[in-house]
N, C-alpha and C. Protein backbone atom coordinates (compact mmCIF):
# COMPACT_ATOMS: atom_id res chain seq x y z
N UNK A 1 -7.80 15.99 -27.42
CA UNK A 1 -8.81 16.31 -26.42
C UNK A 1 -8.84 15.24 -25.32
N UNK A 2 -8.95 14.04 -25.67
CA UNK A 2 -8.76 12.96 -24.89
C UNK A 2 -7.81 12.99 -24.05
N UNK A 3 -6.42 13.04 -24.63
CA UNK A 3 -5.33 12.89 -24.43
C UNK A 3 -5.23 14.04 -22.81
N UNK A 4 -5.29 15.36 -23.38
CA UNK A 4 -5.38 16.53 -22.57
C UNK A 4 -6.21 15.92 -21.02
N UNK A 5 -7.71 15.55 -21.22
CA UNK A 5 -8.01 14.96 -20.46
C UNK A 5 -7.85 14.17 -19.57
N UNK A 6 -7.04 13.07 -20.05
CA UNK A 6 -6.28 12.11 -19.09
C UNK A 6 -5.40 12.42 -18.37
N UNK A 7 -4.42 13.54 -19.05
CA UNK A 7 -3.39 14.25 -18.24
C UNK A 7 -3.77 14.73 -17.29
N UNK A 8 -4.83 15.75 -17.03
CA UNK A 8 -5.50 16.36 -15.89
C UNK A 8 -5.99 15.29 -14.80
N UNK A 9 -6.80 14.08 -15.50
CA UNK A 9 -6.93 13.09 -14.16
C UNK A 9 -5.67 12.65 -13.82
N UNK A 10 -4.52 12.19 -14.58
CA UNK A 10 -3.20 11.81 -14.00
C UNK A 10 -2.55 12.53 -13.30
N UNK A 11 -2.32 14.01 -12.98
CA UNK A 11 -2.08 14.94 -12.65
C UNK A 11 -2.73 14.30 -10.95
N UNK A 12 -4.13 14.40 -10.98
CA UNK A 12 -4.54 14.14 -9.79
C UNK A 12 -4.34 12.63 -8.83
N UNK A 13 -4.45 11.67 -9.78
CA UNK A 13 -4.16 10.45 -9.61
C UNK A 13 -2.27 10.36 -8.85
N UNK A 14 -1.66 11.23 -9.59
CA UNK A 14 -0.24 11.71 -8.72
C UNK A 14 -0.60 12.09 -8.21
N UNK A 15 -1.10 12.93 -7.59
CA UNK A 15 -1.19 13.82 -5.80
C UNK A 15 -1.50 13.06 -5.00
N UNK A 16 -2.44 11.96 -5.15
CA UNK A 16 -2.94 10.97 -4.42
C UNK A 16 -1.92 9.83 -3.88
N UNK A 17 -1.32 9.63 -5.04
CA UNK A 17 -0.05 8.57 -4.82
C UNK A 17 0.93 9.55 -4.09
N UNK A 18 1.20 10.83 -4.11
CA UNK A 18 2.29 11.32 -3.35
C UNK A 18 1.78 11.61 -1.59
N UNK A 19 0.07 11.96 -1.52
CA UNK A 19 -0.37 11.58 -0.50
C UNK A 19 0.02 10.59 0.56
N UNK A 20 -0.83 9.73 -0.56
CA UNK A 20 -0.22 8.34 0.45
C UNK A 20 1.63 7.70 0.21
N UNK A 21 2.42 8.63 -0.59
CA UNK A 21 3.76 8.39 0.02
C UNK A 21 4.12 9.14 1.15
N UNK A 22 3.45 10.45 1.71
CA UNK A 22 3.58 10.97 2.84
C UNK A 22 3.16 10.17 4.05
N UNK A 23 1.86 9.86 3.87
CA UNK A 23 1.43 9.04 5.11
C UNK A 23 2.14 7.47 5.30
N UNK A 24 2.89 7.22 4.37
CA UNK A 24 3.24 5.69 4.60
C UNK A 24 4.85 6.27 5.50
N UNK A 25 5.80 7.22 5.05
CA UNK A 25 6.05 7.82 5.87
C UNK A 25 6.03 8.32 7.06
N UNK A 26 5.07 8.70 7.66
CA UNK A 26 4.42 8.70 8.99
C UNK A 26 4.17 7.50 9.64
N UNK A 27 3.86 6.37 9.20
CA UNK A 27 3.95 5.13 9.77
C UNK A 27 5.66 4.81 9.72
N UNK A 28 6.54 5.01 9.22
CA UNK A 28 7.41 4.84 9.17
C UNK A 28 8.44 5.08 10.29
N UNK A 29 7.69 6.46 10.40
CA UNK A 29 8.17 7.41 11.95
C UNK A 29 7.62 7.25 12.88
N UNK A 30 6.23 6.80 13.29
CA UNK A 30 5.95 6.01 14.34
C UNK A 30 6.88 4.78 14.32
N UNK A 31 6.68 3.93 13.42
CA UNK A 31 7.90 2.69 13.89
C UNK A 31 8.91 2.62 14.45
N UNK A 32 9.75 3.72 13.88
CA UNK A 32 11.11 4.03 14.61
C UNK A 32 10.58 4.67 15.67
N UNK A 33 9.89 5.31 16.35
CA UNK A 33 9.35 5.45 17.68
C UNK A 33 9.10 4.77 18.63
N UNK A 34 8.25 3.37 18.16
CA UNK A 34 8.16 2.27 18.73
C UNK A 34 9.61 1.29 18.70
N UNK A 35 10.17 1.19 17.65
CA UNK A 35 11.35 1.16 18.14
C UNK A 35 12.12 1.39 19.03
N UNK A 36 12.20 2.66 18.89
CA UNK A 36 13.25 3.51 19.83
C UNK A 36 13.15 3.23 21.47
N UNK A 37 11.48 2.88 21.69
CA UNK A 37 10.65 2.99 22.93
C UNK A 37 11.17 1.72 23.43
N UNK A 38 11.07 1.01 22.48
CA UNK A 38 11.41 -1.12 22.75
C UNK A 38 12.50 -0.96 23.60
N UNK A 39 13.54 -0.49 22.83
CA UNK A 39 15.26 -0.62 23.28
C UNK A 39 15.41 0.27 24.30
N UNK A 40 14.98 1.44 24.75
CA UNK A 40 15.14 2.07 26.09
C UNK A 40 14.38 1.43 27.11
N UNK A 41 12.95 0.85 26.89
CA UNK A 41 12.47 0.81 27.92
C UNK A 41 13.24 -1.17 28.32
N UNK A 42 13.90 -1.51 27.17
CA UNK A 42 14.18 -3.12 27.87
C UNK A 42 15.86 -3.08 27.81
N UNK A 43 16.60 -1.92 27.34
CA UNK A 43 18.15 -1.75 28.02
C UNK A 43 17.60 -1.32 29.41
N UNK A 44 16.78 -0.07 29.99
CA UNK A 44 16.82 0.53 31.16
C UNK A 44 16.45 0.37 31.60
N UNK A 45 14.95 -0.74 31.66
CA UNK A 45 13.74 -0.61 32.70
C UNK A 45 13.57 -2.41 32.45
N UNK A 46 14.24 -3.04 31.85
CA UNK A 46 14.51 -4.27 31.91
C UNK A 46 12.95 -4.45 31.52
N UNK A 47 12.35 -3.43 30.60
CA UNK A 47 10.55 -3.92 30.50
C UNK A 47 10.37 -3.84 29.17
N UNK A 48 10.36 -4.61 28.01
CA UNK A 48 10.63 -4.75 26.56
C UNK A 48 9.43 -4.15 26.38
N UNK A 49 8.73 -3.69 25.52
CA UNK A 49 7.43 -3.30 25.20
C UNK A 49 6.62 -4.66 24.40
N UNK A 50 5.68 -4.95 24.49
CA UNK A 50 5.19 -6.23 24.07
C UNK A 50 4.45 -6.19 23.64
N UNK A 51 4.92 -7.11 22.12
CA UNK A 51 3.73 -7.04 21.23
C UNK A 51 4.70 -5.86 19.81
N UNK A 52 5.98 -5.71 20.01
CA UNK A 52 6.50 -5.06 19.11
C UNK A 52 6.86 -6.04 17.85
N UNK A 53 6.91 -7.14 17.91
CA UNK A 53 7.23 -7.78 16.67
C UNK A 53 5.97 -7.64 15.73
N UNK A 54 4.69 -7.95 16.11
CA UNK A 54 3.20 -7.44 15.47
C UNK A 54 3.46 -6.21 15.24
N UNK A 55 3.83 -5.44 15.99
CA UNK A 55 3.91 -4.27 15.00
C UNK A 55 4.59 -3.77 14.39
N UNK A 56 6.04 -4.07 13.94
CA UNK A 56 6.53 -4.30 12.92
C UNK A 56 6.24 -4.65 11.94
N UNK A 57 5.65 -6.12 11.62
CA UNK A 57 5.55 -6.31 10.55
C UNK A 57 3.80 -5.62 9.97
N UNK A 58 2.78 -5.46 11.23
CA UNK A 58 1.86 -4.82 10.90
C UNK A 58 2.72 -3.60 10.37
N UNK A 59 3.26 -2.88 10.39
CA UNK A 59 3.25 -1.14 9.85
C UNK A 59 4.30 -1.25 8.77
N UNK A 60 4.65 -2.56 8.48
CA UNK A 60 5.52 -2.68 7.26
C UNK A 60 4.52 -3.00 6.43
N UNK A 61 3.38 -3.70 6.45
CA UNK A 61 2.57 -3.78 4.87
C UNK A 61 1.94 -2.27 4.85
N UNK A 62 1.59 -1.62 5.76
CA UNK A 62 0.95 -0.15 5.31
C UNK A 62 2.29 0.55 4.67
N UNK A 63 3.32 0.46 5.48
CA UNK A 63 4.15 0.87 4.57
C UNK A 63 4.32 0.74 3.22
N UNK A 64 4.90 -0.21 3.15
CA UNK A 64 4.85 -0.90 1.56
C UNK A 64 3.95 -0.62 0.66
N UNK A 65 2.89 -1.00 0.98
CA UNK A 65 1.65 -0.67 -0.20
C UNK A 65 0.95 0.80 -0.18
N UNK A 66 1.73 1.43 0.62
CA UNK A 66 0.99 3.31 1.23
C UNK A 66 2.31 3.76 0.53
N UNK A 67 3.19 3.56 0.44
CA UNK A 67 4.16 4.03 -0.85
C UNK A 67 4.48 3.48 -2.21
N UNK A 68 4.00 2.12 -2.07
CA UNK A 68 3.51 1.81 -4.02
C UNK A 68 3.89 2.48 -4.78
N UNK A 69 2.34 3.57 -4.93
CA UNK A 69 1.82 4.67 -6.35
C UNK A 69 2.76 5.30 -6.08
N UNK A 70 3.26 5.80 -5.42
CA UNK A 70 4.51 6.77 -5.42
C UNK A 70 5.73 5.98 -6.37
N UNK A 71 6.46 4.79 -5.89
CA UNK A 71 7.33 4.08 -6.11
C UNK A 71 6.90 4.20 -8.08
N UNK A 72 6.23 3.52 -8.21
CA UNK A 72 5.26 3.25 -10.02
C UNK A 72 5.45 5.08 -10.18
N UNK A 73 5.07 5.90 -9.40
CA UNK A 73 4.96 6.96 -10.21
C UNK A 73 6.43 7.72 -10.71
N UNK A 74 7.14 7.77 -9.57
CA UNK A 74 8.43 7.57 -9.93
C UNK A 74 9.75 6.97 -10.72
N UNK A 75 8.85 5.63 -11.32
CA UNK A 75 9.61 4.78 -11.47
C UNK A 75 10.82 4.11 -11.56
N UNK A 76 10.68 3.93 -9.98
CA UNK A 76 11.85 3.35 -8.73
C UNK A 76 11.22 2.13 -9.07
N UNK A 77 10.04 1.11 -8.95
CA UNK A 77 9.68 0.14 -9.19
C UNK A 77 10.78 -1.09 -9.09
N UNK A 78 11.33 -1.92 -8.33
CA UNK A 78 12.66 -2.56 -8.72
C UNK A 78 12.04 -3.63 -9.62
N UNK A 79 13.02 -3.48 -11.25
CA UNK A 79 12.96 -4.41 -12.13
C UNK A 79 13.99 -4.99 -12.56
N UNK A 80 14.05 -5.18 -13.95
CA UNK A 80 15.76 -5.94 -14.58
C UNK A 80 15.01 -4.72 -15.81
N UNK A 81 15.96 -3.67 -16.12
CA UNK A 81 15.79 -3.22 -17.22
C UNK A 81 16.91 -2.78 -18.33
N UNK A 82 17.78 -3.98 -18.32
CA UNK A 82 18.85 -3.72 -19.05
C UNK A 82 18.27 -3.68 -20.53
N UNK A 83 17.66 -4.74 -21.16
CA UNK A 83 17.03 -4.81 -22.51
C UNK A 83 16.31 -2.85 -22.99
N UNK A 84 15.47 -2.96 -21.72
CA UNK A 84 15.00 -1.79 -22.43
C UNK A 84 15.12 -0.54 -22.44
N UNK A 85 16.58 -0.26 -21.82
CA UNK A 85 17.40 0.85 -22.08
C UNK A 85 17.88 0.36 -23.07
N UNK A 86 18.77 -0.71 -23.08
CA UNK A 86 19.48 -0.60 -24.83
C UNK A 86 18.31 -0.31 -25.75
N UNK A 87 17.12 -0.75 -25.30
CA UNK A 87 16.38 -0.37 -27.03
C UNK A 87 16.10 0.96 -26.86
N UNK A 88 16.17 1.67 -25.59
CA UNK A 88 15.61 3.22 -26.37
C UNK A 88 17.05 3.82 -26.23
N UNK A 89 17.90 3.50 -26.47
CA UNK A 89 18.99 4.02 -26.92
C UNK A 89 19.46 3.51 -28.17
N UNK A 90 19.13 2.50 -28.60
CA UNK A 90 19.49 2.06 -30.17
C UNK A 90 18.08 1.96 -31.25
N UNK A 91 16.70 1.84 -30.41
CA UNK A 91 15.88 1.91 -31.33
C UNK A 91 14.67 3.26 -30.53
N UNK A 92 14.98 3.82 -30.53
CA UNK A 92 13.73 4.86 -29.51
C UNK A 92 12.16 4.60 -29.47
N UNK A 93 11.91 4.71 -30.49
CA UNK A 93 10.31 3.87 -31.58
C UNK A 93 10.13 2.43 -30.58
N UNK A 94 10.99 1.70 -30.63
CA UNK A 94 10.33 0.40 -30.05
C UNK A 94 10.92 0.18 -29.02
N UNK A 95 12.03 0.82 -28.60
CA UNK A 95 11.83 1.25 -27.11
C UNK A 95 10.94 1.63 -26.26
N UNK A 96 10.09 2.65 -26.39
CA UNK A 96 9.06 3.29 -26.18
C UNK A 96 7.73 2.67 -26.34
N UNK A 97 7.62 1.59 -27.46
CA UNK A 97 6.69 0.74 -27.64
C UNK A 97 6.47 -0.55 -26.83
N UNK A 98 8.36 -0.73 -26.57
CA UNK A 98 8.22 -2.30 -25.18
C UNK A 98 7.85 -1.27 -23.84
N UNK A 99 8.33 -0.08 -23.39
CA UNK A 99 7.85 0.44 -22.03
C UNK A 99 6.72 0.48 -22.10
N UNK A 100 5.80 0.92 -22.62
CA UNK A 100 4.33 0.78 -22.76
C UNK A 100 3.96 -0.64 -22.59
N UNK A 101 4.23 -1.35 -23.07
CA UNK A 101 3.78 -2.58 -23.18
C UNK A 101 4.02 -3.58 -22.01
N UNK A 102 4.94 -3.12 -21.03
CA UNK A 102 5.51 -3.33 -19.90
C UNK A 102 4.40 -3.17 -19.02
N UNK A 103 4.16 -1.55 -18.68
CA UNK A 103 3.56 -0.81 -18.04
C UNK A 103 2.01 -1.47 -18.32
N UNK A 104 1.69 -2.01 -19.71
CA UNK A 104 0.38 -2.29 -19.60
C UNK A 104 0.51 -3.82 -18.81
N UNK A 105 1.11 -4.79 -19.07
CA UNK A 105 1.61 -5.83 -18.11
C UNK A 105 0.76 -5.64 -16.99
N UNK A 106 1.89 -4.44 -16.24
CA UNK A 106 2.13 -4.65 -14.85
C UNK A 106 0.92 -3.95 -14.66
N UNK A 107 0.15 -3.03 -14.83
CA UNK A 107 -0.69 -2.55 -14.72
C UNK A 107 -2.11 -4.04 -14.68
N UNK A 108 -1.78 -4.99 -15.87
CA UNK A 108 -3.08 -5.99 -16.10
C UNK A 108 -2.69 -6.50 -14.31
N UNK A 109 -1.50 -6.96 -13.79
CA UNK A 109 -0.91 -7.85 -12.70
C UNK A 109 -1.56 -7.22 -11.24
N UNK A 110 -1.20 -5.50 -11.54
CA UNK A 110 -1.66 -5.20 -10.32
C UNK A 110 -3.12 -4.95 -10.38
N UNK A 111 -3.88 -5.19 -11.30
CA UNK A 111 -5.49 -5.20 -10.97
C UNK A 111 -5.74 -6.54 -10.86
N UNK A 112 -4.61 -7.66 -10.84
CA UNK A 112 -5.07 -8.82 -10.67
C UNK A 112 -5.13 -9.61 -8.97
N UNK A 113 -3.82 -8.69 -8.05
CA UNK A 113 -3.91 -8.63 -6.72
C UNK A 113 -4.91 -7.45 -6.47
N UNK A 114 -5.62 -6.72 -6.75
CA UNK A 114 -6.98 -6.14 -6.46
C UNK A 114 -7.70 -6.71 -6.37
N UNK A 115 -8.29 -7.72 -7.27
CA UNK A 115 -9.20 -8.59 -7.69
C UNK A 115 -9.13 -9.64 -6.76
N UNK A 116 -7.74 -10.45 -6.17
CA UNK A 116 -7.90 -11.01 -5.24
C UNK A 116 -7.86 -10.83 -3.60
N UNK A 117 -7.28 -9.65 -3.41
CA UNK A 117 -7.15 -8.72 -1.88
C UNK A 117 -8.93 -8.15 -1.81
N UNK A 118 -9.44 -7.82 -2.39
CA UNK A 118 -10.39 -7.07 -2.22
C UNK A 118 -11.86 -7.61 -1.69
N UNK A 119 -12.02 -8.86 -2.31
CA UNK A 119 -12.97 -9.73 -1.15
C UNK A 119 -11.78 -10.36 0.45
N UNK A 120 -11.12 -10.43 0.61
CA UNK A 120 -10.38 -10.65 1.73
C UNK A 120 -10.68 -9.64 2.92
N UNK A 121 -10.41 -8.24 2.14
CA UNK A 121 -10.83 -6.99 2.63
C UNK A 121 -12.22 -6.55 3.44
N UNK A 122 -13.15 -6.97 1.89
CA UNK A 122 -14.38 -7.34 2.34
C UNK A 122 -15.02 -7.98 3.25
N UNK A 123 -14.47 -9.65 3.52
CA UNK A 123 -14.69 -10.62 4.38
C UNK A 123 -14.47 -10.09 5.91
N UNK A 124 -12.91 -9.68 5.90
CA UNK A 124 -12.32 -9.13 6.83
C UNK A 124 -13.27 -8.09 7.49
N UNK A 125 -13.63 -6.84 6.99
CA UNK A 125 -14.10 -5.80 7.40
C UNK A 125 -15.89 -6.11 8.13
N UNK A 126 -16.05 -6.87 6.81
CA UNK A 126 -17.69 -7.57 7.46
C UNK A 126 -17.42 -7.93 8.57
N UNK A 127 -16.36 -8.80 9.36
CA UNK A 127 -16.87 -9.90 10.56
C UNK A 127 -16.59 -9.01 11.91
N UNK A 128 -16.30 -7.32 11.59
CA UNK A 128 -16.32 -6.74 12.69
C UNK A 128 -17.82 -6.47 12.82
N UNK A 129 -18.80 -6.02 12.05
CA UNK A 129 -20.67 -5.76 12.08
C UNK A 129 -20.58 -4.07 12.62
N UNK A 130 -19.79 -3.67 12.05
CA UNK A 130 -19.49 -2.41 12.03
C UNK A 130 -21.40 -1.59 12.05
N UNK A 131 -21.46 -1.75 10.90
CA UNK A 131 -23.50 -1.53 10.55
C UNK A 131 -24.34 -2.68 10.39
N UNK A 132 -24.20 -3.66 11.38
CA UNK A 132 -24.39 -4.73 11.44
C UNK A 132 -25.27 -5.48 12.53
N UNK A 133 -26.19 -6.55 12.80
CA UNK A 133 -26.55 -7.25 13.73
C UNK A 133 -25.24 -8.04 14.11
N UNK A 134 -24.24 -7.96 15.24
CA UNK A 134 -23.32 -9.16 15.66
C UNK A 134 -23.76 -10.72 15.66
N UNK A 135 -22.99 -11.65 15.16
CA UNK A 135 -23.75 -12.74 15.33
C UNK A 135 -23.47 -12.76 16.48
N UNK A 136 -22.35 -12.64 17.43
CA UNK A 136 -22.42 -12.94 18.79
C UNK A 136 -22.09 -11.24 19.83
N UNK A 137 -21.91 -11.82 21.08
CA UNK A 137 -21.58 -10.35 21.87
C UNK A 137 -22.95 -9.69 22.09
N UNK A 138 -22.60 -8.57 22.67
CA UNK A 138 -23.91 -7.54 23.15
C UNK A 138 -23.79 -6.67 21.76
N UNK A 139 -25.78 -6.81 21.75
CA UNK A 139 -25.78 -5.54 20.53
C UNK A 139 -25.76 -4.28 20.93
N UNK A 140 -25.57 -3.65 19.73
CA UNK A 140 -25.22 -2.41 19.84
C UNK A 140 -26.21 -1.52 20.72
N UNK A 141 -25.24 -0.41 21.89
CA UNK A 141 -25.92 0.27 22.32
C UNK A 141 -26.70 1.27 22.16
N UNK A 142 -26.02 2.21 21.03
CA UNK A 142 -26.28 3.57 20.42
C UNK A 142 -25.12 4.35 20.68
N UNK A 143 -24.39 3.78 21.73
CA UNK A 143 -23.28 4.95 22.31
C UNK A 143 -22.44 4.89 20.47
N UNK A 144 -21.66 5.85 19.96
CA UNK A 144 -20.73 5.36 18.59
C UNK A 144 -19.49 4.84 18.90
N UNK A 145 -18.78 5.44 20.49
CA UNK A 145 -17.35 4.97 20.58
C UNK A 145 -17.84 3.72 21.25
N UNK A 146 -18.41 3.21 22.63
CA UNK A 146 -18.59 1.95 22.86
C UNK A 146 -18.99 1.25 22.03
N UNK A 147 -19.64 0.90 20.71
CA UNK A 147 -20.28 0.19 19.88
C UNK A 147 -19.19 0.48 18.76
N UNK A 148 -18.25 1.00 18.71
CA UNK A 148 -16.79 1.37 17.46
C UNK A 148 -15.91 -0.20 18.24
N UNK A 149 -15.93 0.44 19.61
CA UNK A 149 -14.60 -0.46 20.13
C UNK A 149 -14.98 -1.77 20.39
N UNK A 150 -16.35 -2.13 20.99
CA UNK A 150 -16.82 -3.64 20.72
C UNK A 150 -16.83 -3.96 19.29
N UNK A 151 -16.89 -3.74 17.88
CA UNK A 151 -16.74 -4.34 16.59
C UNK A 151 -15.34 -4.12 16.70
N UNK A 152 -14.24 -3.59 16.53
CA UNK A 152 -13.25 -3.57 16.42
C UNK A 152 -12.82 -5.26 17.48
N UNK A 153 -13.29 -5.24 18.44
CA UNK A 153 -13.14 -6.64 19.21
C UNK A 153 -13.68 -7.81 18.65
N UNK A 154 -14.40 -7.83 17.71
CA UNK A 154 -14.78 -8.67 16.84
C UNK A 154 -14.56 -9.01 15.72
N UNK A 155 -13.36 -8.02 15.46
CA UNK A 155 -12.80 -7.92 13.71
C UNK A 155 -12.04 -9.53 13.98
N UNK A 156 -11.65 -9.95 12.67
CA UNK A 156 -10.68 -10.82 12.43
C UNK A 156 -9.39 -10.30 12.69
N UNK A 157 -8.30 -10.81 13.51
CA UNK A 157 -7.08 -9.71 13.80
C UNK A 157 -6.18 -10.84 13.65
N UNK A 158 -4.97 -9.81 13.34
CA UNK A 158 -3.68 -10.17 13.25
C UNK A 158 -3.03 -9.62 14.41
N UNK A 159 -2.25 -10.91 15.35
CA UNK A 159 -1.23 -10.65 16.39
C UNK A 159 -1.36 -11.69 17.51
N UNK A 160 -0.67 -11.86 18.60
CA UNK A 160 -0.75 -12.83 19.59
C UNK A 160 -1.85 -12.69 20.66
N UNK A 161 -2.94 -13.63 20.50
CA UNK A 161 -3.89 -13.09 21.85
C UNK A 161 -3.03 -12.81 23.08
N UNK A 162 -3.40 -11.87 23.96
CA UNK A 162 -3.05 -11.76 25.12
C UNK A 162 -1.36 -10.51 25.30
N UNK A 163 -0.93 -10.77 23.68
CA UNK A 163 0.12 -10.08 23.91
C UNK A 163 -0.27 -8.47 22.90
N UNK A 164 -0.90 -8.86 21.49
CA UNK A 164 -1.34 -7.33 20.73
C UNK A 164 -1.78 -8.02 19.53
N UNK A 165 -3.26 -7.93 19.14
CA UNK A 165 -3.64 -7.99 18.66
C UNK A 165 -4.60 -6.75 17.30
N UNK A 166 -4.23 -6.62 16.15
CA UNK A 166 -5.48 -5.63 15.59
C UNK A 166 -5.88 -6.07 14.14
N UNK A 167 -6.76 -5.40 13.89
CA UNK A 167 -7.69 -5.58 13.02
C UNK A 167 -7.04 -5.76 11.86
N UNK A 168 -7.39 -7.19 10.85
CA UNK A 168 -6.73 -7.33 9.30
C UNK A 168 -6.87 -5.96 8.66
N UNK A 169 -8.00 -5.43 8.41
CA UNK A 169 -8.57 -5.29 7.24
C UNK A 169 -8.03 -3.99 7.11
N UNK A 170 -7.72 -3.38 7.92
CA UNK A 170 -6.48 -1.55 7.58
C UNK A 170 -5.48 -2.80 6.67
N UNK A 171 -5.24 -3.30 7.53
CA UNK A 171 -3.58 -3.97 6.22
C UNK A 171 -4.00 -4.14 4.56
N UNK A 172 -5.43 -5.08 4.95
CA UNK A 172 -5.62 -5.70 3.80
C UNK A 172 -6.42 -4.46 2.76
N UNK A 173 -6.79 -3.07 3.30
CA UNK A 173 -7.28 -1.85 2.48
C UNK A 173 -6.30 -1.50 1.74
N UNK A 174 -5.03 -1.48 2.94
CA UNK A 174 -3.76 -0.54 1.84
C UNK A 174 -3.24 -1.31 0.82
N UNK A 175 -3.38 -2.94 0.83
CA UNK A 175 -2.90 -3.79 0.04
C UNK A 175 -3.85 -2.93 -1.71
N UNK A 176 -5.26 -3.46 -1.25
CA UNK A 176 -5.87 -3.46 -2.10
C UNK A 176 -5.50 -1.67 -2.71
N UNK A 177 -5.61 -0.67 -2.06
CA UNK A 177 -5.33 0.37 -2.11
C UNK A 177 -4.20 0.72 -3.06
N UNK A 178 -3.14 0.50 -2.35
CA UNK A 178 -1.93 0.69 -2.94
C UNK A 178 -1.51 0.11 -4.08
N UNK A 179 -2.09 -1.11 -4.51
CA UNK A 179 -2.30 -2.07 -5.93
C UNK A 179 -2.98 -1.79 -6.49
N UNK A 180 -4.11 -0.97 -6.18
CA UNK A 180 -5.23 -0.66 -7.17
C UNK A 180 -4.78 0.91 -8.17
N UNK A 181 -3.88 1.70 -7.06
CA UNK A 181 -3.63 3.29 -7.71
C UNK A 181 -2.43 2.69 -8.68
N UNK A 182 -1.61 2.03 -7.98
CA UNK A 182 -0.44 1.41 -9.25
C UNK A 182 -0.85 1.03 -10.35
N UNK A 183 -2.00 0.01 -10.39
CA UNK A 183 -2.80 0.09 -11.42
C UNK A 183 -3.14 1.23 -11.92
N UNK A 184 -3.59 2.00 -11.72
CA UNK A 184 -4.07 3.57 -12.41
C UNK A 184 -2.83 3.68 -13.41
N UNK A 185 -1.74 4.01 -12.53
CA UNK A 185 -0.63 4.53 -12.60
C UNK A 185 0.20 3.97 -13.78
N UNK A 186 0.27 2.88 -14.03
CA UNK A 186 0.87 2.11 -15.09
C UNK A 186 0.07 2.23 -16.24
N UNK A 187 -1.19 2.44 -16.18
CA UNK A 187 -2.63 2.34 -16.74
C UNK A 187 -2.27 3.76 -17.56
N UNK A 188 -1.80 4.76 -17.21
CA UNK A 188 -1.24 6.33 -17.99
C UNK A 188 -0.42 5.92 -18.46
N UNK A 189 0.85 5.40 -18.10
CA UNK A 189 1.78 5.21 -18.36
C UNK A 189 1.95 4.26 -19.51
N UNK A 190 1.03 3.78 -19.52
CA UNK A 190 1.06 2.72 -20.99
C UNK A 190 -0.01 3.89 -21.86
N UNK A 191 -1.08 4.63 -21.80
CA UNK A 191 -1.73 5.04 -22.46
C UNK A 191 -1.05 6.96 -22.91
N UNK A 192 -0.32 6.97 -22.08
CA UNK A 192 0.55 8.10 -22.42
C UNK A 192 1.99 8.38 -22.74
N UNK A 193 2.44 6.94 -22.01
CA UNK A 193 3.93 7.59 -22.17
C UNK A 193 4.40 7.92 -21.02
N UNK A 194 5.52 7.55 -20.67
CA UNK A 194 6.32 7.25 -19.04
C UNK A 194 7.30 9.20 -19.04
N UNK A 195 6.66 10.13 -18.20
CA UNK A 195 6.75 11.62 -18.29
C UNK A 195 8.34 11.66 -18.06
N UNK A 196 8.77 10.57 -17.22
CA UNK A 196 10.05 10.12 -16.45
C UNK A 196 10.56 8.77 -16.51
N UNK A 197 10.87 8.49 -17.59
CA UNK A 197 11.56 7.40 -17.67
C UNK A 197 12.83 7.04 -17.23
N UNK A 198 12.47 5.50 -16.27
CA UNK A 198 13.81 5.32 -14.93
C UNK A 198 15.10 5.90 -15.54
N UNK A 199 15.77 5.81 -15.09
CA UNK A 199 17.01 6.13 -15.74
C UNK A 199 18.15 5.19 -14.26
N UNK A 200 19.44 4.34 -14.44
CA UNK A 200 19.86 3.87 -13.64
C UNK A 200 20.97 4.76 -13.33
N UNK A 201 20.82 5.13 -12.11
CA UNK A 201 21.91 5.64 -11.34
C UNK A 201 23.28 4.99 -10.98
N UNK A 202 24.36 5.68 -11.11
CA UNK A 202 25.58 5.08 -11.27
C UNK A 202 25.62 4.57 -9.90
N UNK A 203 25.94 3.11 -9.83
CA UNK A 203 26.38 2.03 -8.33
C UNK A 203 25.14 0.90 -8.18
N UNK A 204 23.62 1.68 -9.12
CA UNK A 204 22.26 0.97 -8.71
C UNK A 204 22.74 -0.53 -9.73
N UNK A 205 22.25 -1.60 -9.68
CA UNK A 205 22.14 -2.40 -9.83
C UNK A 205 20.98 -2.81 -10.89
């Protein structure tokens, strides 16, 4: 009964992780957009777009951590798993008993970067005063988009003043985000049993 149960939330807990492997995707394809935009507009128009190195590496952590739960659900995960293919090929029983035991690991690890991303997040997101008195600046008008885009000017940001600057705390959500569903994810996977266990493809490493 239990068991049945968990499957149905895991069931959903995957859609979510394949969710956000779609949308980390979409950032992916904006990048190469912005890309694409960099190198035409500074081969042809001698006018580089500025402020593309920030966003690179900004849309590489949404990346990364917006395809995670996918990566764990799949388990693509890059590890060293020579040991524990030989054991579920020579012992299946405790083969199956070290993958679990793995999975509960990595599962304890990634609620342990939750635990520390998640006041960062917090901190971060507070010092825009989103529903907030500003300690500094004009208070809020009532308008929602003028009073959106002045806190957003007050967030803590990542990038070069003057050249592109934006807000931590999208980065530091998907961190926490994307570490927290992996957690889920390993969290079945030790309490049920891996549905798909990796298997190494001939050339993978």
């Amino acid at each position: 009964m239990i068991a049945a149960s968990l499957r149905k939330i895991r069931s959903l807990v995957e859609g979510v992780a394949v969710v956000a492997n779609v949308s980390g995707a979409f950032v992916l394809l904006a990048l190469v957009a912005v890309m694409n935009v960099d190198v035409i507009a500074r081969g042809v128009f001698n006018a580089p777009f500025r402020g593309v190195v920030e966003v690179v590496i900004f849309s590489l952590v949404l990346i990364v951590f917006l395809q995670l739960p996918d990566v764990v659900r799949t388990g693509r995960l890059t590890r060293s798993d020579g040991f524990p293919s030989l054991m579920r090929a020579r012992a299946p029983r405790f083969g199956e008993a070290l993958e679990r035991a793995i999975h509960a690991i990595s599962c304890i690890f990634m609620g342990m970067i939750v635990w520390t991303v998640w006041p960062e997040f917090v901190e971060a997101f507070e010092s825009c005063h989103f529903f907030s008195q500003p300690e500094f600046g004009p208070a809020p008008t009532g308008a929602i988009w003028t009073d959106f885009m002045a806190a957003l000017a007050r967030c803590d940001y990542f990038g070069t003043p003057g050249i592109l600057t934006v807000p931590w705390w999208p980065a530091r959500l998907a961190i926490a985000f994307g570490c927290a569903w992996a957690a889920i994810l390993f969290f079945f996977k030790a309490a049920l049993g891996d549905p798909e266990p990796r298997t190494v493809d001939q050339g993978e490493v």
